[in-house]
PDB file of N, CA and C in Angstrom:
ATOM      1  N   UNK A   1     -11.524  85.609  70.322  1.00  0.00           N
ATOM      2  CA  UNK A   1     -10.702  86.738  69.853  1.00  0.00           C
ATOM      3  C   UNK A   1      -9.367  86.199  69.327  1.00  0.00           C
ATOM      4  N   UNK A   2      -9.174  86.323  68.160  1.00  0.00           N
ATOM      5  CA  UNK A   2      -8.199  86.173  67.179  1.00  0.00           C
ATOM      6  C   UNK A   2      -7.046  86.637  68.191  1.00  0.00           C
ATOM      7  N   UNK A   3      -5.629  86.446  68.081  1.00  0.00           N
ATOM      8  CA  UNK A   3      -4.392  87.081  68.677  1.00  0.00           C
ATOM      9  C   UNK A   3      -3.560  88.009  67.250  1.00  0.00           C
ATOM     10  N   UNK A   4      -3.722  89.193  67.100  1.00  0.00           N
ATOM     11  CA  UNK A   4      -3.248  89.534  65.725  1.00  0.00           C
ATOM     12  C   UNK A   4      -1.878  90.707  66.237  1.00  0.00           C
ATOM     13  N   UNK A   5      -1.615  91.201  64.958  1.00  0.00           N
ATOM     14  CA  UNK A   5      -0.273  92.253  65.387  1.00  0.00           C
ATOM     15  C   UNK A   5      -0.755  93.437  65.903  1.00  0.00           C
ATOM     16  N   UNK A   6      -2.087  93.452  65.317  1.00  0.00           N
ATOM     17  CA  UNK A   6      -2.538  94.664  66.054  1.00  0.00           C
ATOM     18  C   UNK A   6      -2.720  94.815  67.507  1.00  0.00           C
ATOM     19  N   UNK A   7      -3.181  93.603  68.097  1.00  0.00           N
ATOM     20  CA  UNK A   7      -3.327  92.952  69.768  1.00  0.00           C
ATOM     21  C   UNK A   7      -2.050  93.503  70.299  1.00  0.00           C
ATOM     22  N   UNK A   8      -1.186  93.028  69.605  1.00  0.00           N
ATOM     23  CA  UNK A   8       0.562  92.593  70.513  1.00  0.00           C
ATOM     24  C   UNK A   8       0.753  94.501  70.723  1.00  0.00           C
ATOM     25  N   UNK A   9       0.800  95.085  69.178  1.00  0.00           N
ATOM     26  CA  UNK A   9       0.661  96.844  69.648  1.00  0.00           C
ATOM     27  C   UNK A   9       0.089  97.051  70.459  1.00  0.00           C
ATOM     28  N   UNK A  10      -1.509  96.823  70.750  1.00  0.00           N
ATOM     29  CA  UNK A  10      -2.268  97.805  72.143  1.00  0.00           C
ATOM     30  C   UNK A  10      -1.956  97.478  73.018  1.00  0.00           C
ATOM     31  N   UNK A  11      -1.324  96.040  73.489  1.00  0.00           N
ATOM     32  CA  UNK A  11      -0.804  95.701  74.686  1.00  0.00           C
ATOM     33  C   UNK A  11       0.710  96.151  74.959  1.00  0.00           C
ATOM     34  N   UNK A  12       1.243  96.721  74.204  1.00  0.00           N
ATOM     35  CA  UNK A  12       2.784  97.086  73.844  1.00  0.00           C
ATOM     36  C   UNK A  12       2.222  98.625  74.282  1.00  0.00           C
ATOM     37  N   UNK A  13       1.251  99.411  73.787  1.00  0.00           N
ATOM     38  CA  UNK A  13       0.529 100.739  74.032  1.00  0.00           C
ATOM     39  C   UNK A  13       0.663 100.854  75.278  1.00  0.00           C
ATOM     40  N   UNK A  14      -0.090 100.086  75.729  1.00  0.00           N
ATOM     41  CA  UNK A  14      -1.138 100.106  77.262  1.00  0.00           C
ATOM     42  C   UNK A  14       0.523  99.916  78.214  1.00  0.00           C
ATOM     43  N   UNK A  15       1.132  99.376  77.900  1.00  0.00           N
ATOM     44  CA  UNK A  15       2.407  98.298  79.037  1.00  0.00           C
ATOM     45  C   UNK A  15       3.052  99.996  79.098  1.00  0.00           C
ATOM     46  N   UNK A  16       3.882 100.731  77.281  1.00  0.00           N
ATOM     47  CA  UNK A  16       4.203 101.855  77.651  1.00  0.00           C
ATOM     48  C   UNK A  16       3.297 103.203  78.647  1.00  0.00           C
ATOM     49  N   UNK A  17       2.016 103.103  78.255  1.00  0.00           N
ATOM     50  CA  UNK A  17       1.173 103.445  78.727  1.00  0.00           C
ATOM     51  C   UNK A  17       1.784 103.829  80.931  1.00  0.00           C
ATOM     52  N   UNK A  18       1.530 102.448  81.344  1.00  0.00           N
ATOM     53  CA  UNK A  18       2.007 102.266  82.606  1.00  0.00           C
ATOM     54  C   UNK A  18       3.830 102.216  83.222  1.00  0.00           C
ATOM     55  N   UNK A  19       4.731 102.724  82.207  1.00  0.00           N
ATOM     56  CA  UNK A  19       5.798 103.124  82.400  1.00  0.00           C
ATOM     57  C   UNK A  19       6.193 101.911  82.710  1.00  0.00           C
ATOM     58  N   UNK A  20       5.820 100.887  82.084  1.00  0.00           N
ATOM     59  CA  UNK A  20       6.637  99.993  81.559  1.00  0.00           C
ATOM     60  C   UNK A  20       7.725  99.720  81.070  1.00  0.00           C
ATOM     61  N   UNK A  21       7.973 100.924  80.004  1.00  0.00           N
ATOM     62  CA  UNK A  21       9.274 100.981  78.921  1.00  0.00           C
ATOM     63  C   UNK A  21      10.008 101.567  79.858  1.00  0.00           C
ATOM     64  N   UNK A  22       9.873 102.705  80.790  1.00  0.00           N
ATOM     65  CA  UNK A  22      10.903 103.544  81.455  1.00  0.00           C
ATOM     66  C   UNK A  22      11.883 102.056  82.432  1.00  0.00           C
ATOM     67  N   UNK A  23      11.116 101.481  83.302  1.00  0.00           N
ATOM     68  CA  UNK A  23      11.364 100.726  83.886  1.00  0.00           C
ATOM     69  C   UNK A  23      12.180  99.374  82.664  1.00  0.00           C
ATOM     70  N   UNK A  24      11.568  99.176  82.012  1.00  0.00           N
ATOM     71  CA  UNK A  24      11.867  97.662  81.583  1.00  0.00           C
ATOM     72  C   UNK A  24      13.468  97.654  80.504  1.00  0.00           C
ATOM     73  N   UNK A  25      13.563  98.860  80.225  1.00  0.00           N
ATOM     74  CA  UNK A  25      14.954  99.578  79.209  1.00  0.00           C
ATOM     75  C   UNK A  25      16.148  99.213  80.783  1.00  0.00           C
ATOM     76  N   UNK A  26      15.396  99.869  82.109  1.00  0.00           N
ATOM     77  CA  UNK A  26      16.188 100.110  82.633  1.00  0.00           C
ATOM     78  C   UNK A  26      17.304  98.553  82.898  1.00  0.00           C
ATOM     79  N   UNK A  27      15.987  97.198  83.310  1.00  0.00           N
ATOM     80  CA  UNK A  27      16.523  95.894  83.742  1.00  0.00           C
ATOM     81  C   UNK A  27      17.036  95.163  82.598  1.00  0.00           C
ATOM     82  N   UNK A  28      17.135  95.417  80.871  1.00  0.00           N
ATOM     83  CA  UNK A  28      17.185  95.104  80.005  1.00  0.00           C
ATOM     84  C   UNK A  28      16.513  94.371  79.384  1.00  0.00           C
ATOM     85  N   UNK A  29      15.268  94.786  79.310  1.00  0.00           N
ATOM     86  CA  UNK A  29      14.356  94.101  78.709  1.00  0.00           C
ATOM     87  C   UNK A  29      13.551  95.192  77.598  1.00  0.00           C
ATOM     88  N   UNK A  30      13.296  95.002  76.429  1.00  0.00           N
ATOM     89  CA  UNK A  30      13.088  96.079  75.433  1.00  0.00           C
ATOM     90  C   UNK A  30      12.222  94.905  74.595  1.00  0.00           C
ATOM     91  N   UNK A  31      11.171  95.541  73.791  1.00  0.00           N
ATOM     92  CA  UNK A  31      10.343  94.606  73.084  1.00  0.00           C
ATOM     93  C   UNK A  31      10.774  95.331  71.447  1.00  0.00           C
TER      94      UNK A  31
END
């Protein structure tokens, strides 16, 4: 399996998905 931009999105999906972003904005970490 190729690693493409589309990959890095569904895993960027899935991470917001699991409240990832709520949490990760909070420690300063933002993609």
């Amino acid at each position: 399996m190729e690693f493409t931009l589309e990959h890095l999105y569904y895993l960027i999906y899935a991470c917001a998905l699991m409240g990832c972003f709520g949490h990760g904005y909070t420690a300063g970490y933002h993609v």
